[in-house]
N, C-alpha and C. Protein backbone atom coordinates (compact mmCIF):
# COMPACT_ATOMS: atom_id res chain seq x y z
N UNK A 1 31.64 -49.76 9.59
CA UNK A 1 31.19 -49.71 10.96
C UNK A 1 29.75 -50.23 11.02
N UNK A 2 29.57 -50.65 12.43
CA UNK A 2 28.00 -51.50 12.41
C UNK A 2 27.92 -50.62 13.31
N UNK A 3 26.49 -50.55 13.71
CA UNK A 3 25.72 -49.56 14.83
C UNK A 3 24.98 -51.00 15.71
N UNK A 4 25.09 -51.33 16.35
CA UNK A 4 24.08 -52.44 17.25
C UNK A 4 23.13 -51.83 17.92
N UNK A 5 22.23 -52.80 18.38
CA UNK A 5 21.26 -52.44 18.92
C UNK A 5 21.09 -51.77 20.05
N UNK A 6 22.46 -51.65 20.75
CA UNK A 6 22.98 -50.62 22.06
C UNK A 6 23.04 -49.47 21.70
N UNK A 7 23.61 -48.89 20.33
CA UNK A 7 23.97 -47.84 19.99
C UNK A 7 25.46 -47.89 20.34
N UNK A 8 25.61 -48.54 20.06
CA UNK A 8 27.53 -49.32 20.00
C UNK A 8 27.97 -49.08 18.27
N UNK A 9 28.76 -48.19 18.01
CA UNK A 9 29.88 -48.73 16.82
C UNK A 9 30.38 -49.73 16.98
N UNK A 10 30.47 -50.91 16.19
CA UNK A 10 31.67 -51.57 16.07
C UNK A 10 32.47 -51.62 14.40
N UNK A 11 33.83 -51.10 14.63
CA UNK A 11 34.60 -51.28 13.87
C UNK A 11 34.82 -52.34 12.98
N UNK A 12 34.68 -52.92 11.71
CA UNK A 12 34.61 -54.57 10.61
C UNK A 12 35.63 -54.01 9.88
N UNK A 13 36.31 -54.71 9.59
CA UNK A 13 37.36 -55.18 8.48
C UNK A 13 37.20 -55.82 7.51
N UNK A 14 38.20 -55.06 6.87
CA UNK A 14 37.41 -55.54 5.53
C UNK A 14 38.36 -56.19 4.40
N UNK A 15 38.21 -57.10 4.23
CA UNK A 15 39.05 -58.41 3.51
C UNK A 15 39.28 -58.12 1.76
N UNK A 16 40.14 -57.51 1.51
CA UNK A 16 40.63 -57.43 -0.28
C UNK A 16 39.68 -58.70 -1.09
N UNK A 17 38.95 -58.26 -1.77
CA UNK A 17 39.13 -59.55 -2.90
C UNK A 17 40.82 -60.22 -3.58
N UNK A 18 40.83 -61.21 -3.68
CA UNK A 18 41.84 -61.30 -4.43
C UNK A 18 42.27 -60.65 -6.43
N UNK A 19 40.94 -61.04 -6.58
CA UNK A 19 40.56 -60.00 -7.91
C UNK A 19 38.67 -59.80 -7.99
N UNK A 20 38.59 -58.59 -8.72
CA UNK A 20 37.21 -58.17 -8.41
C UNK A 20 36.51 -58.64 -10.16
N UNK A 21 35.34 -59.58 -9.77
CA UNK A 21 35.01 -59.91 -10.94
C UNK A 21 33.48 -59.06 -11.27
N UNK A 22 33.14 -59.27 -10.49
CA UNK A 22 31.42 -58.59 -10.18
C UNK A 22 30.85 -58.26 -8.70
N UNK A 23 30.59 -56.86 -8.72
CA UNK A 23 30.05 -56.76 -7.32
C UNK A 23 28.78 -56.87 -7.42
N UNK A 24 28.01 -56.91 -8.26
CA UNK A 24 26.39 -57.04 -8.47
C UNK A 24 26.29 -58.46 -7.12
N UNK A 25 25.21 -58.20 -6.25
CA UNK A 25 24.74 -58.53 -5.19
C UNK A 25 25.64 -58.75 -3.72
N UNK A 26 26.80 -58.06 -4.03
CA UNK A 26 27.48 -58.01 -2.31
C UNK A 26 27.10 -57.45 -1.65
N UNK A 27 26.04 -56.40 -2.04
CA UNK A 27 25.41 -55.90 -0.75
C UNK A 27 24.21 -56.99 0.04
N UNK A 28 23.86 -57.76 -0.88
CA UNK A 28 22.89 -58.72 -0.61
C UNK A 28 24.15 -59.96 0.23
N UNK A 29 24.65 -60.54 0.04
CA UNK A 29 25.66 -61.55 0.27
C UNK A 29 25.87 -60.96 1.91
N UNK A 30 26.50 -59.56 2.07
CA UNK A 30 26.71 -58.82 3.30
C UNK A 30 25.74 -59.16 4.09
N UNK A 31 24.34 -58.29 3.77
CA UNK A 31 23.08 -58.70 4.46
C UNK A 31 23.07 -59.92 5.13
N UNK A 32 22.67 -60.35 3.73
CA UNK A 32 22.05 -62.29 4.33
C UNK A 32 23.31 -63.09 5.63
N UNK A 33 24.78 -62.60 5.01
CA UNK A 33 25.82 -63.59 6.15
C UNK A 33 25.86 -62.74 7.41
N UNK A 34 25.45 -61.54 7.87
CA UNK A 34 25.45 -60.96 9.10
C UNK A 34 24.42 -61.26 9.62
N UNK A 35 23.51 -61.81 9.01
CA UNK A 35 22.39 -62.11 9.62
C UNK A 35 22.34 -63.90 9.96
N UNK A 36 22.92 -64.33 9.69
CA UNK A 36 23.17 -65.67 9.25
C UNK A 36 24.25 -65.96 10.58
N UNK A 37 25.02 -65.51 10.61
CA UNK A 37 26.12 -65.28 11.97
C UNK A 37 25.29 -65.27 13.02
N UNK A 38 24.86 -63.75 12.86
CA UNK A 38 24.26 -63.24 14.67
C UNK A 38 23.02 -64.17 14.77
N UNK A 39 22.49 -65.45 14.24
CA UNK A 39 21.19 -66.04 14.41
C UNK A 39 22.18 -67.16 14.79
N UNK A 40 23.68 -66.97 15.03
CA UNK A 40 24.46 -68.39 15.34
C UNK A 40 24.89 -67.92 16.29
N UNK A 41 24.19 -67.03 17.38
CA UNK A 41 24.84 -66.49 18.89
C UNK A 41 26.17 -65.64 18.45
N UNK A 42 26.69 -65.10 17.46
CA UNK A 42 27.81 -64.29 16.97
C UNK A 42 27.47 -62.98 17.84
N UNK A 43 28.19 -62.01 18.45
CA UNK A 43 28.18 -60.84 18.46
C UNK A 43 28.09 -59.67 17.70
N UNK A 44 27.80 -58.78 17.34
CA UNK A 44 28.00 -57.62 15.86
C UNK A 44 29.07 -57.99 15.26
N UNK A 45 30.52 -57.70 15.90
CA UNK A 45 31.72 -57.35 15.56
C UNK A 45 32.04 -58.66 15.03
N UNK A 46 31.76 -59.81 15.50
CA UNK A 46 31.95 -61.04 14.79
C UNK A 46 31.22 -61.28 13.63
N UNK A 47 29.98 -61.12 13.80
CA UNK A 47 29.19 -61.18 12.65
C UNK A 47 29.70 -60.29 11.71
N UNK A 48 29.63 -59.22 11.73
CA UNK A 48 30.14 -58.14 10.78
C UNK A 48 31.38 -58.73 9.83
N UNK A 49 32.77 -59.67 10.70
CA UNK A 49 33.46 -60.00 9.74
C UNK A 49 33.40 -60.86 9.34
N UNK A 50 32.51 -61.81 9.60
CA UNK A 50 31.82 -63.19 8.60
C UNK A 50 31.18 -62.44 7.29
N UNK A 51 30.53 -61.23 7.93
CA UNK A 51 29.52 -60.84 6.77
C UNK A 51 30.77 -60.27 5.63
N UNK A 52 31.90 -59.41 6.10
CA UNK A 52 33.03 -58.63 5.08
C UNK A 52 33.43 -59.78 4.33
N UNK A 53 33.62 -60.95 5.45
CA UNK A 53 34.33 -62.23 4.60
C UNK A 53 33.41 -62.55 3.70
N UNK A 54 32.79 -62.80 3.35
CA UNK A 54 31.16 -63.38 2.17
C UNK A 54 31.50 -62.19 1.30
N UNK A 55 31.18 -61.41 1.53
CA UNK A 55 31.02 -60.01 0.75
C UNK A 55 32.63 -60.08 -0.37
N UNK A 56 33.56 -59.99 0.23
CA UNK A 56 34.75 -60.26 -0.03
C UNK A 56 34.95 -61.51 -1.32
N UNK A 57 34.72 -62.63 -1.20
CA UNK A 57 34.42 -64.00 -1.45
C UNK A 57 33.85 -63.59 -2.85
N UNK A 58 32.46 -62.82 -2.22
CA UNK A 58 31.20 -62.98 -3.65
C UNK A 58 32.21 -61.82 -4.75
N UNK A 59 32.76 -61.19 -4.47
CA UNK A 59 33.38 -60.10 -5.37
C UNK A 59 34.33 -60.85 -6.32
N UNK A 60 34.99 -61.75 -6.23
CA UNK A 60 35.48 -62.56 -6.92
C UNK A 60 34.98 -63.67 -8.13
N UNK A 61 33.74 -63.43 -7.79
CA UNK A 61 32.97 -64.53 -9.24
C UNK A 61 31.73 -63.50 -9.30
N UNK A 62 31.21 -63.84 -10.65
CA UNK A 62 29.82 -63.26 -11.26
C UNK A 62 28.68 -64.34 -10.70
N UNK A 63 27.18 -63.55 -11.06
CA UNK A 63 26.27 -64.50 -10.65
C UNK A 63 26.27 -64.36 -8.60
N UNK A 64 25.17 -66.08 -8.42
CA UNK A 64 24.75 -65.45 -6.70
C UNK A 64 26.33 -66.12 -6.03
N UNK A 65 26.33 -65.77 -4.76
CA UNK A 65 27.46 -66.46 -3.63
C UNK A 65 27.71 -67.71 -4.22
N UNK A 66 28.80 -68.46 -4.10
CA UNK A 66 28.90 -69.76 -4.18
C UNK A 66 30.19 -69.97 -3.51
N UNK A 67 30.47 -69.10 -2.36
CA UNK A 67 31.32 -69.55 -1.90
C UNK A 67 30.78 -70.84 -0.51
N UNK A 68 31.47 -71.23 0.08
CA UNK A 68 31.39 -72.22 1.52
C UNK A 68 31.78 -70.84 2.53
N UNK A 69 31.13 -71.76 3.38
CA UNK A 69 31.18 -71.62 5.12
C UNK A 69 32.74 -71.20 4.82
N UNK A 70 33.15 -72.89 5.08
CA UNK A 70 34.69 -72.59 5.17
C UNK A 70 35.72 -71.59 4.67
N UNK A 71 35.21 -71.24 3.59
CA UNK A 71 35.82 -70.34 2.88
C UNK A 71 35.81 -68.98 3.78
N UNK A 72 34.10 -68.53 4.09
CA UNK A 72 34.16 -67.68 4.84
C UNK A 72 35.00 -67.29 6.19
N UNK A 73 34.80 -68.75 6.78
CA UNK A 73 35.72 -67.97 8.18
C UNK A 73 37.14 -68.46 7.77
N UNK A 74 37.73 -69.23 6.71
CA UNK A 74 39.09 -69.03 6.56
C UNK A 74 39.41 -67.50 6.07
N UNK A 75 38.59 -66.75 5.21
CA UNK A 75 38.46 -65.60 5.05
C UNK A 75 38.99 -64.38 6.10
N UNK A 76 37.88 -64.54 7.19
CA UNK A 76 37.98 -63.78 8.37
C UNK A 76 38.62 -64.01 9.49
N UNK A 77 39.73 -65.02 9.19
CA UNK A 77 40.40 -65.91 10.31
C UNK A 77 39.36 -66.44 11.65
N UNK A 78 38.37 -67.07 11.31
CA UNK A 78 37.73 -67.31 12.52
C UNK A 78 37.40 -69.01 12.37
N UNK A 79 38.56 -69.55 12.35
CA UNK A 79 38.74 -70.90 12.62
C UNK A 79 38.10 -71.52 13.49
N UNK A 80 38.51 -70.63 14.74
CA UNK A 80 38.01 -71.26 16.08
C UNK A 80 36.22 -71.43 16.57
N UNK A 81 35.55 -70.19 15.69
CA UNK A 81 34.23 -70.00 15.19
C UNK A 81 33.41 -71.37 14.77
N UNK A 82 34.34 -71.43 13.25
CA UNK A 82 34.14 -72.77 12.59
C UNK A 82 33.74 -74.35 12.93
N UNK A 83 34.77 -74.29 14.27
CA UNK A 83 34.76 -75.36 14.55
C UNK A 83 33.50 -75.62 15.74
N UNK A 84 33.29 -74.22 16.47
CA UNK A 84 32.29 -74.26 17.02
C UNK A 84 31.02 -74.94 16.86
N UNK A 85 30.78 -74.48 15.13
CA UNK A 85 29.40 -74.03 14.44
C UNK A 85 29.73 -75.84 14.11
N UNK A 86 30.86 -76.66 13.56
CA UNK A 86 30.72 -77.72 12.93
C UNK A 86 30.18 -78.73 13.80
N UNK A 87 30.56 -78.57 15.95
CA UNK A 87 30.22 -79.08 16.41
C UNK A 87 28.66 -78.94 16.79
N UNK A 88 27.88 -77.67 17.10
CA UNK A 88 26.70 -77.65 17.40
C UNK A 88 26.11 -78.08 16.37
N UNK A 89 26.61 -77.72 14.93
CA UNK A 89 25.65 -78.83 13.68
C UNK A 89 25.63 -80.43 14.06
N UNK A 90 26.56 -80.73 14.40
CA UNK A 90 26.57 -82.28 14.57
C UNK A 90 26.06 -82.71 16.05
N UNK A 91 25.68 -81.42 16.73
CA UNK A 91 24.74 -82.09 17.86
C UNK A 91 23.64 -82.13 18.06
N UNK A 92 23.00 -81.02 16.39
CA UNK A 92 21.60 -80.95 16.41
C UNK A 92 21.35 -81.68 15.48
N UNK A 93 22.22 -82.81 14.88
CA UNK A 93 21.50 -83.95 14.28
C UNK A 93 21.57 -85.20 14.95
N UNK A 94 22.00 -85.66 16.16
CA UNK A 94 21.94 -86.25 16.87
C UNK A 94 20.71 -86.98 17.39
């Protein structure tokens, strides 16, 4: 659960590793991608499962994140997210 800045719960889900290799820094991985989201206009509840998805991801290899974007929101099913974020990248290099 996230607490927002309303004093709102929101409920996150939370994505299985496929196998768990090392959790040393998913709490860091969590951090940094919820924060990384909601600085991309995300809401909590969205952010939150970008952040489970990363978190999720990093549990699967030793050492820092090395997963992708993509990986992440194929993770958290947020395709439609994705494609968002691929277009405002390509309009702020314009």
């Amino acid at each position: 659960m996230i607490l927002d800045e309303t004093g709102q719960f929101h409920e996150i889900a939370a994505y299985p590793p496929v196998e768990t290799i090392d959790a040393t820094g998913c709490g860091d991985t969590y951090f940094a991608s919820y924060l990384f989201w909601r600085l991309h206009a995300a809401d909590a509840t969205e952010a939150g499962r970008f952040a489970s998805a990363a978190a999720s991801l990093k549990l699967e290899s030793g050492g820092p994140f090395r997963g992708t974007i993509e990986q992440v929101f194929a993770r958290a099913g947020l395709q439609q997210q994705q494609q968002q974020q691929q277009q405002q990248q390509q309009q702020q290099h314009r």
